[in-house]
C-alpha atoms as a PDB file:
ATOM      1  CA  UNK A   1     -45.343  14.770  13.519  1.00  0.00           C
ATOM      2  CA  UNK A   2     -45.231  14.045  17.391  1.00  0.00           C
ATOM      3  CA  UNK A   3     -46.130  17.542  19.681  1.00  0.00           C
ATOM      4  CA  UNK A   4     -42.889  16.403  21.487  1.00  0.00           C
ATOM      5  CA  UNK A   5     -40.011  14.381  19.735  1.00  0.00           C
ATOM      6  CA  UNK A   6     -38.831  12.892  22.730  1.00  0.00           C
ATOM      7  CA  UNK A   7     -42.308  11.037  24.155  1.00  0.00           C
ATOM      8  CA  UNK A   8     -41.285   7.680  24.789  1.00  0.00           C
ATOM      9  CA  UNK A   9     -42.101   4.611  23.650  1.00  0.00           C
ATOM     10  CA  UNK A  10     -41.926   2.339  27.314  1.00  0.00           C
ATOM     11  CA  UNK A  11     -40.588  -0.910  26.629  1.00  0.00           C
ATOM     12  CA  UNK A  12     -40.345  -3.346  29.861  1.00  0.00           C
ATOM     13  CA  UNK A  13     -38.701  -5.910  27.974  1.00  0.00           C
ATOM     14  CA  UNK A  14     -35.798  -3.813  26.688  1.00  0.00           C
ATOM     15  CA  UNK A  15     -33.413  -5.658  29.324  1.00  0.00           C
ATOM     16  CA  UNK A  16     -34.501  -8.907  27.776  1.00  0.00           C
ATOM     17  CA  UNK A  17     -34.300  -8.029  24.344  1.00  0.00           C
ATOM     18  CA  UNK A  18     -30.810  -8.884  23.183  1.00  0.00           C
ATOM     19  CA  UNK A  19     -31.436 -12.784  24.559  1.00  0.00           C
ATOM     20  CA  UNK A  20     -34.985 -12.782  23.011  1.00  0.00           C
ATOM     21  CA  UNK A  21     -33.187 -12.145  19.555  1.00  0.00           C
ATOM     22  CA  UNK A  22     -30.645 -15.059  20.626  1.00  0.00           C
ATOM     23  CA  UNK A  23     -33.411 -17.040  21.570  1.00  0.00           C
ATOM     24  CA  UNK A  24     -35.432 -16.770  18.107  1.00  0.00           C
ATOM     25  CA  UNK A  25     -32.403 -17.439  16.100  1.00  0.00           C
ATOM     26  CA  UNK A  26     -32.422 -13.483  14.918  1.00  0.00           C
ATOM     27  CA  UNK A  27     -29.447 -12.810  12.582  1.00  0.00           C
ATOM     28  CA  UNK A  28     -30.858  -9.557  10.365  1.00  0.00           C
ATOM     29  CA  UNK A  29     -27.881  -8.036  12.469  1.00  0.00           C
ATOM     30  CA  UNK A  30     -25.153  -9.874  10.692  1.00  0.00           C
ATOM     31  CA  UNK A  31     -26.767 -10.016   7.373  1.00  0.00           C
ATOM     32  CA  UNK A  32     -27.084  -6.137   7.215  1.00  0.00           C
ATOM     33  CA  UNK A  33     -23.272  -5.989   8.350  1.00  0.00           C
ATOM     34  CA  UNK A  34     -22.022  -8.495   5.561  1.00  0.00           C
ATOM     35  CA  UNK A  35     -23.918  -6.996   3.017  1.00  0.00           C
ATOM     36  CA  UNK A  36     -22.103  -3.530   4.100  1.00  0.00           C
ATOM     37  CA  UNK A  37     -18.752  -3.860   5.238  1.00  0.00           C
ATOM     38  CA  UNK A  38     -17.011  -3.702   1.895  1.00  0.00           C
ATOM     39  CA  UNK A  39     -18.131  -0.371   1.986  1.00  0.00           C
ATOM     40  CA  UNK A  40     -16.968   1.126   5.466  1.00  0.00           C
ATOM     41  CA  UNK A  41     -13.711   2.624   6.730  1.00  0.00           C
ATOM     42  CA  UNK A  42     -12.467   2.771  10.013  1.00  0.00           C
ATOM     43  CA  UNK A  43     -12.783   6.202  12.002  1.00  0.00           C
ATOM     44  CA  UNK A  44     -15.957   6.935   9.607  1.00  0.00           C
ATOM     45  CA  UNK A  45     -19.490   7.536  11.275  1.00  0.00           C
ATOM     46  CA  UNK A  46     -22.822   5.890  11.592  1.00  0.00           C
ATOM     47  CA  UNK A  47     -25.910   6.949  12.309  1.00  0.00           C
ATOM     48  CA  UNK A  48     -28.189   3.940  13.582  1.00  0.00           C
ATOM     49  CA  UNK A  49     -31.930   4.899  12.660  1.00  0.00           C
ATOM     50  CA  UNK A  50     -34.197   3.329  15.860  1.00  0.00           C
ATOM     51  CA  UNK A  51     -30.802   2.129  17.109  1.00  0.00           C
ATOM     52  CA  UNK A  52     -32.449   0.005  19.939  1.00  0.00           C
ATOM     53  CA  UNK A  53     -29.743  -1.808  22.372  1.00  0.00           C
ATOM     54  CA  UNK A  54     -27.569  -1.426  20.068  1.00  0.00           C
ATOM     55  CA  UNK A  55     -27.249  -4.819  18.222  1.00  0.00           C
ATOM     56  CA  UNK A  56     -26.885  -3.757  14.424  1.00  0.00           C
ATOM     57  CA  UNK A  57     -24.662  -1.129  15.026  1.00  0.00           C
ATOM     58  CA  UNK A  58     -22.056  -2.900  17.677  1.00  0.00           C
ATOM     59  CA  UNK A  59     -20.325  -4.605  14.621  1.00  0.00           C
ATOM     60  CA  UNK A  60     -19.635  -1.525  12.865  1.00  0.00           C
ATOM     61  CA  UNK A  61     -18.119  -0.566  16.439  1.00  0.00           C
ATOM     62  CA  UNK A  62     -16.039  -3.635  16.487  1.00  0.00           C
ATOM     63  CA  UNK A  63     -15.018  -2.656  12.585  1.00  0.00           C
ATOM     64  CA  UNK A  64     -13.644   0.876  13.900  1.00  0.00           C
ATOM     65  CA  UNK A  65     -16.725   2.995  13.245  1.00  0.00           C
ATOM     66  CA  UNK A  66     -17.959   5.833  15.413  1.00  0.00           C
ATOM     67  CA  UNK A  67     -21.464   5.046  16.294  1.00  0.00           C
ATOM     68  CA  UNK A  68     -24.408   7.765  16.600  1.00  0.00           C
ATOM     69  CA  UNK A  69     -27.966   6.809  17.607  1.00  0.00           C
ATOM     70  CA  UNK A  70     -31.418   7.478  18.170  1.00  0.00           C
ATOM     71  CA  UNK A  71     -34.501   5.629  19.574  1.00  0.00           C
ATOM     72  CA  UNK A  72     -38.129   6.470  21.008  1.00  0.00           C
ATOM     73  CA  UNK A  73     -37.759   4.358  23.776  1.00  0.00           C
ATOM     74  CA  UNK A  74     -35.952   5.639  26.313  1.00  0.00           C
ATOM     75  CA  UNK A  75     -35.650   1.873  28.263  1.00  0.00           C
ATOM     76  CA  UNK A  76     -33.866   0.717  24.812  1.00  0.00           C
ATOM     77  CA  UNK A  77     -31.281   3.974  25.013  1.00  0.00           C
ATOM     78  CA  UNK A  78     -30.200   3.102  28.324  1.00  0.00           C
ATOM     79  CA  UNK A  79     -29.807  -0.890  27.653  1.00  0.00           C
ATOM     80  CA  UNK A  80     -27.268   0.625  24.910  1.00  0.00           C
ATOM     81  CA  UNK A  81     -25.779   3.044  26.828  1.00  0.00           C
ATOM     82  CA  UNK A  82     -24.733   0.382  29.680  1.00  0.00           C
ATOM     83  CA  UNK A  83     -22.774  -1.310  26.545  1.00  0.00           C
ATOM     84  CA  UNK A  84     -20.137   1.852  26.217  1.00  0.00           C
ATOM     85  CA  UNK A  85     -19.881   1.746  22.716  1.00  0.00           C
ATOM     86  CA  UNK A  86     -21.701   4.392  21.163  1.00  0.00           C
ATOM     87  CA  UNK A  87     -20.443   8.276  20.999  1.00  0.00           C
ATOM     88  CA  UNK A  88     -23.988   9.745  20.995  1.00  0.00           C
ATOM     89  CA  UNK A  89     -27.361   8.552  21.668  1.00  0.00           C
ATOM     90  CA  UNK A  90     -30.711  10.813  21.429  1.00  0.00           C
ATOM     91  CA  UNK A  91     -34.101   9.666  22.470  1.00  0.00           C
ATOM     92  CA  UNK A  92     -36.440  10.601  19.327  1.00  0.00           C
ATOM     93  CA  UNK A  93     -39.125   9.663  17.838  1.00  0.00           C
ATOM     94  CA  UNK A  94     -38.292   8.217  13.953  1.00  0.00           C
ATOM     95  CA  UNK A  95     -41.693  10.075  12.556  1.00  0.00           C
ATOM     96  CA  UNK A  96     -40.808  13.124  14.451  1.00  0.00           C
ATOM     97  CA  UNK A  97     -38.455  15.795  11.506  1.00  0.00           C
ATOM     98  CA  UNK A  98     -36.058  17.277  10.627  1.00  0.00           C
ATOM     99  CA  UNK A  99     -33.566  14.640  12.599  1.00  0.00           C
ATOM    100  CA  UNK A 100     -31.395  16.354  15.395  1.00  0.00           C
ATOM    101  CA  UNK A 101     -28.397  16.347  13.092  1.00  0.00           C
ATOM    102  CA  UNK A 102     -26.826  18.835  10.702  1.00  0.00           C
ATOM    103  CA  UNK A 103     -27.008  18.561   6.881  1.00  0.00           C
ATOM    104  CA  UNK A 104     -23.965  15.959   6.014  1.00  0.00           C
ATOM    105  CA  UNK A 105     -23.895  15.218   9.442  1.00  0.00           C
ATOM    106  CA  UNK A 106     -22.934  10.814   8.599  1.00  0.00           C
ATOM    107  CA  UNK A 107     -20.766   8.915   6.455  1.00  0.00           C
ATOM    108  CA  UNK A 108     -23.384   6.347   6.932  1.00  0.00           C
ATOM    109  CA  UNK A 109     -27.044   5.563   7.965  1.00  0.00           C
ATOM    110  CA  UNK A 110     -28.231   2.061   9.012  1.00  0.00           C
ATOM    111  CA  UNK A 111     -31.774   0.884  10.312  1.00  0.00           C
ATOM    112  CA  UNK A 112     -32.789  -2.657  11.319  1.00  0.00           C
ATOM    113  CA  UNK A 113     -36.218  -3.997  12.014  1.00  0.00           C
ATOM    114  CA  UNK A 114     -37.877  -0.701  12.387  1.00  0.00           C
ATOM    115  CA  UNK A 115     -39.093   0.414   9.211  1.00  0.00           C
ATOM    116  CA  UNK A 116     -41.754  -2.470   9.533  1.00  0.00           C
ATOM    117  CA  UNK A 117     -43.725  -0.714  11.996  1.00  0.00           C
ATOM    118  CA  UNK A 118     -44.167   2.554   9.759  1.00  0.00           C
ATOM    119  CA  UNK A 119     -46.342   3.067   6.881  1.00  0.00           C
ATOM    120  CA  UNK A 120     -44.872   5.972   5.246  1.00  0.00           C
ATOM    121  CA  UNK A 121     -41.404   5.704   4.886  1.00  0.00           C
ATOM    122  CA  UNK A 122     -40.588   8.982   2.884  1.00  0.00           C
ATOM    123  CA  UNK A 123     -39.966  11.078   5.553  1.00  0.00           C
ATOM    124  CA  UNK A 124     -37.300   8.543   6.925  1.00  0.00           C
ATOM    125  CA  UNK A 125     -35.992   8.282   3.283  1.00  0.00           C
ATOM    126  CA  UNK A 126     -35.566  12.395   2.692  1.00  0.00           C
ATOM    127  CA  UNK A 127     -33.874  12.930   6.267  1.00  0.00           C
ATOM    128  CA  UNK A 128     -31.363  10.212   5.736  1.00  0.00           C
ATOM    129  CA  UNK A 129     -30.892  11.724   2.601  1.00  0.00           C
ATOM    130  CA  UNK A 130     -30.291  15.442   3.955  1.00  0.00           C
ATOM    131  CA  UNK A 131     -27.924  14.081   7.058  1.00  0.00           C
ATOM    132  CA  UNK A 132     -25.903  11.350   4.835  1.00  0.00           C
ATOM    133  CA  UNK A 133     -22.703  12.705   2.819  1.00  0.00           C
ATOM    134  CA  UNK A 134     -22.246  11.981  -0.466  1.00  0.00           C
ATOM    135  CA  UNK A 135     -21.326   8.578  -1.241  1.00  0.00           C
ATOM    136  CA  UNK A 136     -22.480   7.064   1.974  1.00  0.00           C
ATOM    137  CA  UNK A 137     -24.568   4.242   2.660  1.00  0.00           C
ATOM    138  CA  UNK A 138     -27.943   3.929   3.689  1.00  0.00           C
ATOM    139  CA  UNK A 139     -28.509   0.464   4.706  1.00  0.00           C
ATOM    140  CA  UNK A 140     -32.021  -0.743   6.079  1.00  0.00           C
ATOM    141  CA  UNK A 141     -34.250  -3.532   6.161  1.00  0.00           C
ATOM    142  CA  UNK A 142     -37.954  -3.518   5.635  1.00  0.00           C
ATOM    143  CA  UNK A 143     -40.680  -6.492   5.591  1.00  0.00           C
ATOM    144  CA  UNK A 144     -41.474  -7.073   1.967  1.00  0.00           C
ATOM    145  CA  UNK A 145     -44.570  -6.938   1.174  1.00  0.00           C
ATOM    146  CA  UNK A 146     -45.021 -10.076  -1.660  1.00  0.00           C
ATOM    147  CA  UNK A 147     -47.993 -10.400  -4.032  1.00  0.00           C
ATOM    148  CA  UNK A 148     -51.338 -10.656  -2.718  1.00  0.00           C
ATOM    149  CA  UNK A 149     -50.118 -10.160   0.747  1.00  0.00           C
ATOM    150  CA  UNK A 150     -51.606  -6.967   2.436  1.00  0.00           C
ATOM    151  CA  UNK A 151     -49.520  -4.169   3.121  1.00  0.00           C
ATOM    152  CA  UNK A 152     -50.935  -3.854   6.894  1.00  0.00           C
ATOM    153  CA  UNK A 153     -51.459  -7.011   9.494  1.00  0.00           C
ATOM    154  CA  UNK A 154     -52.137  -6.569  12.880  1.00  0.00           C
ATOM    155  CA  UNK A 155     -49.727  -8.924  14.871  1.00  0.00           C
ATOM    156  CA  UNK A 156     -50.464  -9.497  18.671  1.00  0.00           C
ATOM    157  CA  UNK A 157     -48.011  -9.730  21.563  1.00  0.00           C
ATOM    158  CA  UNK A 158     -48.363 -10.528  25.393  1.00  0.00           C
ATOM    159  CA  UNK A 159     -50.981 -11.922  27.169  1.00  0.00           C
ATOM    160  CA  UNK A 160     -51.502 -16.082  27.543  1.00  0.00           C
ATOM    161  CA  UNK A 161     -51.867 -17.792  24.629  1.00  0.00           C
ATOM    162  CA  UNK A 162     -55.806 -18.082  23.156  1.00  0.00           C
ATOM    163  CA  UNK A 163     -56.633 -15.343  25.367  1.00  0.00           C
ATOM    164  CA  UNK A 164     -56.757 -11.405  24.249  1.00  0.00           C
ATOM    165  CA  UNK A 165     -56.143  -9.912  27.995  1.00  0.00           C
ATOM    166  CA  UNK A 166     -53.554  -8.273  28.015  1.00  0.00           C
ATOM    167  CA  UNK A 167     -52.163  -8.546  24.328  1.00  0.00           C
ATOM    168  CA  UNK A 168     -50.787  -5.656  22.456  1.00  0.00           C
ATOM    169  CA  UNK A 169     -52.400  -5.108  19.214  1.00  0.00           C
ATOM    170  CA  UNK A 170     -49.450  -4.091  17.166  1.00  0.00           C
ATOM    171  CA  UNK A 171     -49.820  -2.821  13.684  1.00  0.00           C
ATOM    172  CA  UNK A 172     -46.902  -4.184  11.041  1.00  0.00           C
ATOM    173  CA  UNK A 173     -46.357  -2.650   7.725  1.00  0.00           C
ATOM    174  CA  UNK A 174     -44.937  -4.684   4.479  1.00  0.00           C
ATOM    175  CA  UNK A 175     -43.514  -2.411   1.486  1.00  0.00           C
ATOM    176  CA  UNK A 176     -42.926  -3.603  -2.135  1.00  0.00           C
ATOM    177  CA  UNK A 177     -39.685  -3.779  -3.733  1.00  0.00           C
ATOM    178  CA  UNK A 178     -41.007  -1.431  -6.422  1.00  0.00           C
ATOM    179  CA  UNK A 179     -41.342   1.305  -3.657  1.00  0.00           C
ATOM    180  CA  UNK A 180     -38.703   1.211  -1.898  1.00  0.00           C
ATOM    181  CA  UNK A 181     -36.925   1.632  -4.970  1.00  0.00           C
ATOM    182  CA  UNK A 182     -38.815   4.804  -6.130  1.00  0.00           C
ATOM    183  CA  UNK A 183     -38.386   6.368  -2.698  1.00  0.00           C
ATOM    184  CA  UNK A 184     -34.541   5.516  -3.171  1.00  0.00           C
ATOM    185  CA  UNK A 185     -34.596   7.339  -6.508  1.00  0.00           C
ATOM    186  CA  UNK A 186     -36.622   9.920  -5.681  1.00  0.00           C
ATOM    187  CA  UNK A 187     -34.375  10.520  -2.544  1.00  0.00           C
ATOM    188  CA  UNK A 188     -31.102  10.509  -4.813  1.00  0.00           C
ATOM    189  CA  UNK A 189     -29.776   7.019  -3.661  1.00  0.00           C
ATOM    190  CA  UNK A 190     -28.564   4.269  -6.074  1.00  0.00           C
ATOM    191  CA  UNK A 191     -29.160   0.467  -5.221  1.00  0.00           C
ATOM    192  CA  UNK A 192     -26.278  -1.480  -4.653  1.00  0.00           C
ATOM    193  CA  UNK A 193     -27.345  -4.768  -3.327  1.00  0.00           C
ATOM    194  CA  UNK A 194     -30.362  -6.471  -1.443  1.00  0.00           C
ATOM    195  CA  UNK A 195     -30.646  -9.708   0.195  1.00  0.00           C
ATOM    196  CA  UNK A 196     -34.020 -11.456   1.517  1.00  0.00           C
ATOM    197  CA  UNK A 197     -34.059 -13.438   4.643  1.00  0.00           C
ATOM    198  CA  UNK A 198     -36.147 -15.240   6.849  1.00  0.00           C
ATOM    199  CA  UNK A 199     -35.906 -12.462  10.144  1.00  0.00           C
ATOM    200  CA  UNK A 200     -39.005 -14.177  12.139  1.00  0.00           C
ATOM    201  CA  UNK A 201     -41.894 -17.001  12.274  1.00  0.00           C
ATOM    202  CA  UNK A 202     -44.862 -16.924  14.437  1.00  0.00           C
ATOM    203  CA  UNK A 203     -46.044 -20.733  13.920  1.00  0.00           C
ATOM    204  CA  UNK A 204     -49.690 -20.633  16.437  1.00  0.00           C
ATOM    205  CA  UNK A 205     -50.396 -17.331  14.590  1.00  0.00           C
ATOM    206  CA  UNK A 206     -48.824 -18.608  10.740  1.00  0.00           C
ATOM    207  CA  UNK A 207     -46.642 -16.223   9.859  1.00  0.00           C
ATOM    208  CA  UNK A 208     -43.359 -15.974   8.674  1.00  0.00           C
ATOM    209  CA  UNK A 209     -41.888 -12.614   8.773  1.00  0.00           C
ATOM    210  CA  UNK A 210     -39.406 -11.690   5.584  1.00  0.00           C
ATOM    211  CA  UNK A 211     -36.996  -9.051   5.454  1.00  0.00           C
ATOM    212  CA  UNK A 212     -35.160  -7.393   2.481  1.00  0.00           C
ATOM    213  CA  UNK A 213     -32.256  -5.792   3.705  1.00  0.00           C
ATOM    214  CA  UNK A 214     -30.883  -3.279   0.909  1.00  0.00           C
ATOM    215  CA  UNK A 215     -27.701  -1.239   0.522  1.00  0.00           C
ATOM    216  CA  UNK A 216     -27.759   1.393  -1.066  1.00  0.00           C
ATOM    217  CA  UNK A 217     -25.608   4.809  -2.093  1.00  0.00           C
ATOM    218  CA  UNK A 218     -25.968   8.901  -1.735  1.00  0.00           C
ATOM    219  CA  UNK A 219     -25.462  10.108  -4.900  1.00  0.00           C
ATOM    220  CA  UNK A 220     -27.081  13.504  -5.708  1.00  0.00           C
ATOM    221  CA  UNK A 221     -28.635  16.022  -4.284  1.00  0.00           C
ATOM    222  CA  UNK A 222     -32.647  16.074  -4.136  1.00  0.00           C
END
């Protein structure tokens, strides 16, 4: 747990970010809406875990949601706050509990392209859990981890190419199927689909970055 919840994470290409995911032909943003629309209302509320700029949750906003958020980086907050859409945004860091919220707070809990960057997901999974109501949807994405691939790589951005001044040494996290699963059990949430994709690929550096995106339901108490 961070001393202080709100020490941000500076991003300088926040501004840029939403045409960088244009640019690399990024759709985990649609695929995590189709996948969950059939399960939304109109006037309902959504909680966007690491909501960013604002890219997965603007759809639910265009479907008639009310759209809650919270990020680490406080560059990110303010790209989505120039869009106008969301009710409530909180700069926060994602490791950092218990959540800002109430217990039952959300109809709904999304997060997209986060999770990766974490290696313990549980307390992410329990807070959802307290701050979702019954019967809502928690709908994520995480890199899956397939066999004999290592659950930690160490992907590096910035600097020129073939040269390490100035790169970022950033470390990315793949989880199993078989885990996320427990922690959805153990956290009283029910599958109800998933749905691999293709999110990125890195040729110079060879790899290709795969997503599962799962949907799943609040349907106990833990």
């Amino acid at each position: 747990m961070n001393a202080d919840c709100t020490d941000s994470t500076h991003n300088d290409d926040a501004p840029y970010y939403d045409k960088q995911v244009a640019e690399h032909g990024c759709h985990g943003h649609e695929v995590l809406f189709g996948l969950m629309y059939e399960y939304v209302k109109p006037g309902e509320t959504l909680l966007d875990i690491g909501i960013g700029t604002g890219l997965a949750s603007f759809l639910f906003h265009k479907a008639g949601l009310r759209i809650s958020g919270f990020d680490s980086s406080r560059e990110m907050l303010a790209v989505c706050e120039s869009k106008g859409f969301a009710a409530q945004l909180i700069q926060h860091d994602l490791l950092c509990v218990p959540y800002p919220y109430a217990v039952d707070s959300f109809n709904h809990v999304i997060s997209l392209g986060v999770l990766n960057f974490f290696a313990d997901l549980a307390p992410v999974f329990e807070e959802t859990a307290r701050i979702i109501r019954p019967q809502g949807i928690f709908a994520f994405s995480v890199e899956e981890q397939k066999q004999a691939q290592p659950a930690e790589y160490v992907f590096r951005v910035g600097g020129d190419p073939g040269e390490s001044n100035g790169e970022i040494a950033v470390s990315m996290h793949r989880h199993s199927d078989g885990h996320i699963r427990e922690l959805l059990a153990r956290h009283g949430f029910t599958p109800l689909k998933d749905y691999e994709f293709l999110a990125d690929r890195y040729p110079s550096e060879g790899i290709d970055v795969y997503f599962n995106a799962y949907v799943a339901q609040r349907v106990q108490n833990t």
